[in-house]
C-alpha atoms as a PDB file:
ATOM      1  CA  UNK A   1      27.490  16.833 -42.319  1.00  0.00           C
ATOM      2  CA  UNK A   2      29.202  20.086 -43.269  1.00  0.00           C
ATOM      3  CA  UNK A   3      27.817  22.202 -40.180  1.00  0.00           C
ATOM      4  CA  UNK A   4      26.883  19.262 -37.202  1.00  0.00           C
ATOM      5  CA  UNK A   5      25.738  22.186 -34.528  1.00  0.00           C
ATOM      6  CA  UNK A   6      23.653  23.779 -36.950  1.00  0.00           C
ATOM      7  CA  UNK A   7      21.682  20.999 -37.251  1.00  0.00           C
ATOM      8  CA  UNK A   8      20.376  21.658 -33.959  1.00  0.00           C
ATOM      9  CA  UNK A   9      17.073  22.787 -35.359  1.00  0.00           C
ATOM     10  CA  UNK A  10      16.304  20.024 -37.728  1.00  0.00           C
ATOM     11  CA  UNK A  11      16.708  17.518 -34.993  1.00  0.00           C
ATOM     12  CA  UNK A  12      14.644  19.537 -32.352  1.00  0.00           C
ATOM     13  CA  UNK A  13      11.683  19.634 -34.584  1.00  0.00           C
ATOM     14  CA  UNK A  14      11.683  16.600 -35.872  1.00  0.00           C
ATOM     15  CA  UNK A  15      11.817  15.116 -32.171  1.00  0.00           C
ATOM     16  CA  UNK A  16       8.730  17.703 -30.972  1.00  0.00           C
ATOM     17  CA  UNK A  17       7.179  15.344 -33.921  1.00  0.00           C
ATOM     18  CA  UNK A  18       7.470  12.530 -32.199  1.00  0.00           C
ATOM     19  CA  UNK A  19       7.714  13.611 -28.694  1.00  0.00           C
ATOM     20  CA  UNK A  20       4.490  15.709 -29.059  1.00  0.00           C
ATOM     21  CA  UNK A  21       2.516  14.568 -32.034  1.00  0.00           C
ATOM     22  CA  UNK A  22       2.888  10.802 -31.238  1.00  0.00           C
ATOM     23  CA  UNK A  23       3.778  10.353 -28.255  1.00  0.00           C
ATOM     24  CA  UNK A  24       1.433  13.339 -26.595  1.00  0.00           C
ATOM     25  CA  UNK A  25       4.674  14.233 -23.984  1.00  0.00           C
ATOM     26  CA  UNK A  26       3.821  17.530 -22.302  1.00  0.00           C
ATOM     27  CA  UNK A  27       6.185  19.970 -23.066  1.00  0.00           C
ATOM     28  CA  UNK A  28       7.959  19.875 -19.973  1.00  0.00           C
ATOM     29  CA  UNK A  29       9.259  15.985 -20.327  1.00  0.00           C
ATOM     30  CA  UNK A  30       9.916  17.327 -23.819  1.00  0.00           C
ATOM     31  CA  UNK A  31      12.076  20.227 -22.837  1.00  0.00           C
ATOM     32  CA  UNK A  32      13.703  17.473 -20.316  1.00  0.00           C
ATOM     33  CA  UNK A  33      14.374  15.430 -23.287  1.00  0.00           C
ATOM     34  CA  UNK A  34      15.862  17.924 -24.989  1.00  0.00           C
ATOM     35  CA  UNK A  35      17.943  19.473 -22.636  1.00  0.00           C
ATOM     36  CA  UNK A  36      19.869  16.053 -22.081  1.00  0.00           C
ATOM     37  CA  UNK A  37      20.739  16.528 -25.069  1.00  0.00           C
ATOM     38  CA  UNK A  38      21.511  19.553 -25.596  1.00  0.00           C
ATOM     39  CA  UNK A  39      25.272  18.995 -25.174  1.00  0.00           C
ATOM     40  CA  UNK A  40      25.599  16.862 -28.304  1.00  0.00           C
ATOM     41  CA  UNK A  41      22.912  19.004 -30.199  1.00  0.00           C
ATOM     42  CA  UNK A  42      25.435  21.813 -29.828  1.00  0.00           C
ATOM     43  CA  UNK A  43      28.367  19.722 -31.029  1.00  0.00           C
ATOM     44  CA  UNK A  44      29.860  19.318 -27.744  1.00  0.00           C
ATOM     45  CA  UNK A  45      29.859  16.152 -26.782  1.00  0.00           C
ATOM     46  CA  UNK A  46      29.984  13.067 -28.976  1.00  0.00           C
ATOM     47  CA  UNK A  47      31.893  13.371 -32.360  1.00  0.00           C
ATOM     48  CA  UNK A  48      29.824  11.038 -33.824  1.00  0.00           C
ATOM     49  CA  UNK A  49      26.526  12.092 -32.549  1.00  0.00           C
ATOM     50  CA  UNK A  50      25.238  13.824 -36.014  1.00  0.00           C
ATOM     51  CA  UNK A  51      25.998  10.584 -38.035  1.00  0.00           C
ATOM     52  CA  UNK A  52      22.975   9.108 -36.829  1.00  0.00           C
ATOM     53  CA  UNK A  53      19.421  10.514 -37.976  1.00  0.00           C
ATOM     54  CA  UNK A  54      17.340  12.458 -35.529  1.00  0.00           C
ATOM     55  CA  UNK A  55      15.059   9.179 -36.129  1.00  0.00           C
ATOM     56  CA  UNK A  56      17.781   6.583 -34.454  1.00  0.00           C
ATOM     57  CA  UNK A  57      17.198   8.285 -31.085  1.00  0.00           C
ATOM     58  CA  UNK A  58      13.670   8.389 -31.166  1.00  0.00           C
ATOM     59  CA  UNK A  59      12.954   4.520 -31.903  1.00  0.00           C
ATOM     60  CA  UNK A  60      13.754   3.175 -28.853  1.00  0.00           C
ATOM     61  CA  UNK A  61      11.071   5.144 -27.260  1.00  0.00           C
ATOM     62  CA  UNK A  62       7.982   3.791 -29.552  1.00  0.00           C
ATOM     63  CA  UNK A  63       8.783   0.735 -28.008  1.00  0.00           C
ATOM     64  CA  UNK A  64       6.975  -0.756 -24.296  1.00  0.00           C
ATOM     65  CA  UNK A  65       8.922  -1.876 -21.756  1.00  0.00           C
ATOM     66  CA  UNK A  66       6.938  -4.903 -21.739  1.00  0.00           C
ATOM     67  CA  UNK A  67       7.614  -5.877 -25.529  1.00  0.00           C
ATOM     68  CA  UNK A  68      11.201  -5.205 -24.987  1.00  0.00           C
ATOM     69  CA  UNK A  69      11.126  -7.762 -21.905  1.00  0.00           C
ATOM     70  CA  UNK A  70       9.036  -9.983 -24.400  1.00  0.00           C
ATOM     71  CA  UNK A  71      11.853  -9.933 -26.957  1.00  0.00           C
ATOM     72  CA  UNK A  72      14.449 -10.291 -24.841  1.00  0.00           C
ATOM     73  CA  UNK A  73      12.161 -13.772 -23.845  1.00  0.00           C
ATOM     74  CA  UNK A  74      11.976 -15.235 -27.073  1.00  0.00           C
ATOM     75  CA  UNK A  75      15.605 -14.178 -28.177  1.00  0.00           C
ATOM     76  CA  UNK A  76      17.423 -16.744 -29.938  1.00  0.00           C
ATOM     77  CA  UNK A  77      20.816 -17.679 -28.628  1.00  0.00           C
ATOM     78  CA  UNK A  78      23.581 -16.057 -30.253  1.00  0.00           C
ATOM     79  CA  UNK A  79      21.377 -13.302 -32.051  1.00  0.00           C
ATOM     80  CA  UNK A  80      21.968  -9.691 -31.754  1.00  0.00           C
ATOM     81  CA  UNK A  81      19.896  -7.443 -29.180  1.00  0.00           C
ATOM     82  CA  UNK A  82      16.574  -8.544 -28.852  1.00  0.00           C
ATOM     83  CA  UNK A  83      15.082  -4.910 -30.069  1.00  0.00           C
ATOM     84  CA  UNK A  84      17.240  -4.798 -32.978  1.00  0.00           C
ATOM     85  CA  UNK A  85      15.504  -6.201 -36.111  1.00  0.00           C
ATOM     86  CA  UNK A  86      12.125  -4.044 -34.875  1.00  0.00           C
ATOM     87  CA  UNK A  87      13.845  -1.265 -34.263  1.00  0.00           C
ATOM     88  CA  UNK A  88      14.914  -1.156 -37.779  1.00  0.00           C
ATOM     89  CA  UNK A  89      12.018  -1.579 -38.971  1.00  0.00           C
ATOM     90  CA  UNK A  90      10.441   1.368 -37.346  1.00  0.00           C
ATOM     91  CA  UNK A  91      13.470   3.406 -38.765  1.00  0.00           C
ATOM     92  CA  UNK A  92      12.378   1.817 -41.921  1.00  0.00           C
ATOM     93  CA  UNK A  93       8.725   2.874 -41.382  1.00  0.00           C
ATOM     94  CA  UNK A  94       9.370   6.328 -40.793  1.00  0.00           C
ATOM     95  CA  UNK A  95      12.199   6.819 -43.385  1.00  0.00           C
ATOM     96  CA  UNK A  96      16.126   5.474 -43.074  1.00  0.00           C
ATOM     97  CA  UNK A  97      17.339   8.870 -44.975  1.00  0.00           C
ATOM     98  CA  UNK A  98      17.775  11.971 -42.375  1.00  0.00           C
ATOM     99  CA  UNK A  99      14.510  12.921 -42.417  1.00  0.00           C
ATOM    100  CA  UNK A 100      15.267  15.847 -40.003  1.00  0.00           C
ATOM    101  CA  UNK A 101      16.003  17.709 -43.489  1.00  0.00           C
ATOM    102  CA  UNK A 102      13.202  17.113 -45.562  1.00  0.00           C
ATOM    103  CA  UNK A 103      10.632  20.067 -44.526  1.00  0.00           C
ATOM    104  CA  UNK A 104       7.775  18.860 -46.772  1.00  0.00           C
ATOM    105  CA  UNK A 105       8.507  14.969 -44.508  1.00  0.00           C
ATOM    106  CA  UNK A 106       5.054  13.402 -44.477  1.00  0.00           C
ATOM    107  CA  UNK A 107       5.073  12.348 -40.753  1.00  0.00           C
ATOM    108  CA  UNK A 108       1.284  11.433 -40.727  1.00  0.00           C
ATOM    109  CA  UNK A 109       1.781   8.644 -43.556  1.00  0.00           C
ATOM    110  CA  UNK A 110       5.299   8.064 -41.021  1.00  0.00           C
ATOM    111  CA  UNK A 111       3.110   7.681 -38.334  1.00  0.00           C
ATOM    112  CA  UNK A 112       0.783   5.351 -40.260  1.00  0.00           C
ATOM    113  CA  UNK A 113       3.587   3.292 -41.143  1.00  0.00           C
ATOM    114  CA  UNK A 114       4.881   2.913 -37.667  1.00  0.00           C
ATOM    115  CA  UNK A 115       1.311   1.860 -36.177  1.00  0.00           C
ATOM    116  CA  UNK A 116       1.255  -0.687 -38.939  1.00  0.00           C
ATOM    117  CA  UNK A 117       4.811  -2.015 -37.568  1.00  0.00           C
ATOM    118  CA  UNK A 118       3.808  -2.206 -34.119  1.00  0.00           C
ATOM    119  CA  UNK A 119       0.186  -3.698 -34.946  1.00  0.00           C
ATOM    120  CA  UNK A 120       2.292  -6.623 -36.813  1.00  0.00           C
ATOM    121  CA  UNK A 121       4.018  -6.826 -33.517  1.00  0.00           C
ATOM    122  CA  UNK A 122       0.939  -6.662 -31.243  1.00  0.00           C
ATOM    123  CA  UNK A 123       1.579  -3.111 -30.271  1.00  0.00           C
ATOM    124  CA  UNK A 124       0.598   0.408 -30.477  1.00  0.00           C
ATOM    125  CA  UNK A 125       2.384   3.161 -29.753  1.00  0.00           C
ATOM    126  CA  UNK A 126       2.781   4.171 -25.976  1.00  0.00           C
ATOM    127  CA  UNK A 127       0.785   6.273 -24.173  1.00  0.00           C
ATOM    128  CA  UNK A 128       2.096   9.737 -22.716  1.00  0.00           C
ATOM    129  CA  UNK A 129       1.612   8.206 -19.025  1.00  0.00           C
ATOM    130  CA  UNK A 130       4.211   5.090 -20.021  1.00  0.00           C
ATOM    131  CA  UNK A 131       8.417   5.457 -19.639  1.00  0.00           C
ATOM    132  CA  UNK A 132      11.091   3.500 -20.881  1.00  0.00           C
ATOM    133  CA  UNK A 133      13.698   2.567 -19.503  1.00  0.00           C
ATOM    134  CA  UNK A 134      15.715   3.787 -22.572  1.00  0.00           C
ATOM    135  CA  UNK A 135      14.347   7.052 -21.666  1.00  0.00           C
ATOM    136  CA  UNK A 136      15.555   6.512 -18.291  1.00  0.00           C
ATOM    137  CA  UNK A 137      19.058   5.480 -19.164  1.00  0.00           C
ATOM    138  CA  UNK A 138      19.206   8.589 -21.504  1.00  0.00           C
ATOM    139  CA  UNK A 139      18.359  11.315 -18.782  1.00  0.00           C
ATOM    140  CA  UNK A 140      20.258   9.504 -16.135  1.00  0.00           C
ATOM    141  CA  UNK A 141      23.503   9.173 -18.627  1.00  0.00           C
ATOM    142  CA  UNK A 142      23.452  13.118 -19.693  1.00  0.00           C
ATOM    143  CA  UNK A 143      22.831  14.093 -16.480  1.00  0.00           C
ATOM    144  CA  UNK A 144      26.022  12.603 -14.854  1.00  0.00           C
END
């Protein structure tokens, strides 16, 4: 990435996507969201903040804190982190490139794609009254 803080934009409104359109946060946990990041969306903090997609930070929150716990239950010894193989799935679903860039992005067939990874799962995706703890951890680590 030639420019990291000036993709500041692409990353907000691809979050308000998901925050808003999927999710149905009102804007005020949104703005919280974004503020805790606002830091690394300036180019501030971590160096290696823009070499993930706008996507990778999202993921974690399209996913219940009970089907975490679930996966974490039915983990096999000695495999990676219970959330990881859906979690890339979902980036999968929604598209692996840095979709943050592409303005004509079809997030509605995105979305469909995501509720069809979920379904296979059991799930949908959460409601605006649920919180994870990922969300949790997030606020609580920018705000220290």
């Amino acid at each position: 990435m030639d420019r990291p803080a000036g993709n500041k934009p692409f990353y907000v409104r691809t979050w308000r996507h998901v925050l808003s359109g999927w999710l149905n946060w009102p804007e005020e946990r949104i703005s919280r969201w974004l503020q805790s990041f606002d830091e690394e969306l300036e180019d501030k903090g971590s160096p290696f903040f823009y070499h993930e997609s706008a996507v990778h930070y999202m993921v974690p929150l399209l996913l219940r804190e009970s089907f975490v716990e679930r996966l974490q239950r039915e983990r096999e010894p000695n495999s990676g982190p219970p959330t990881y193989r859906v979690r890339h799935e979902l980036e999968d679903a929604i598209g692996r490139h840095h979709v943050e860039f592409d303005e004509g992005f079809d997030w509605v067939a995105a979305r469909q794609r995501v509720e069809g990874v979920l379904a296979r799962h059991g799930q949908t995706i959460p409601g605006p009254e649920e919180h994870t703890s990922y969300e949790e951890r997030m606020l609580r680590a920018r705000a220290a």
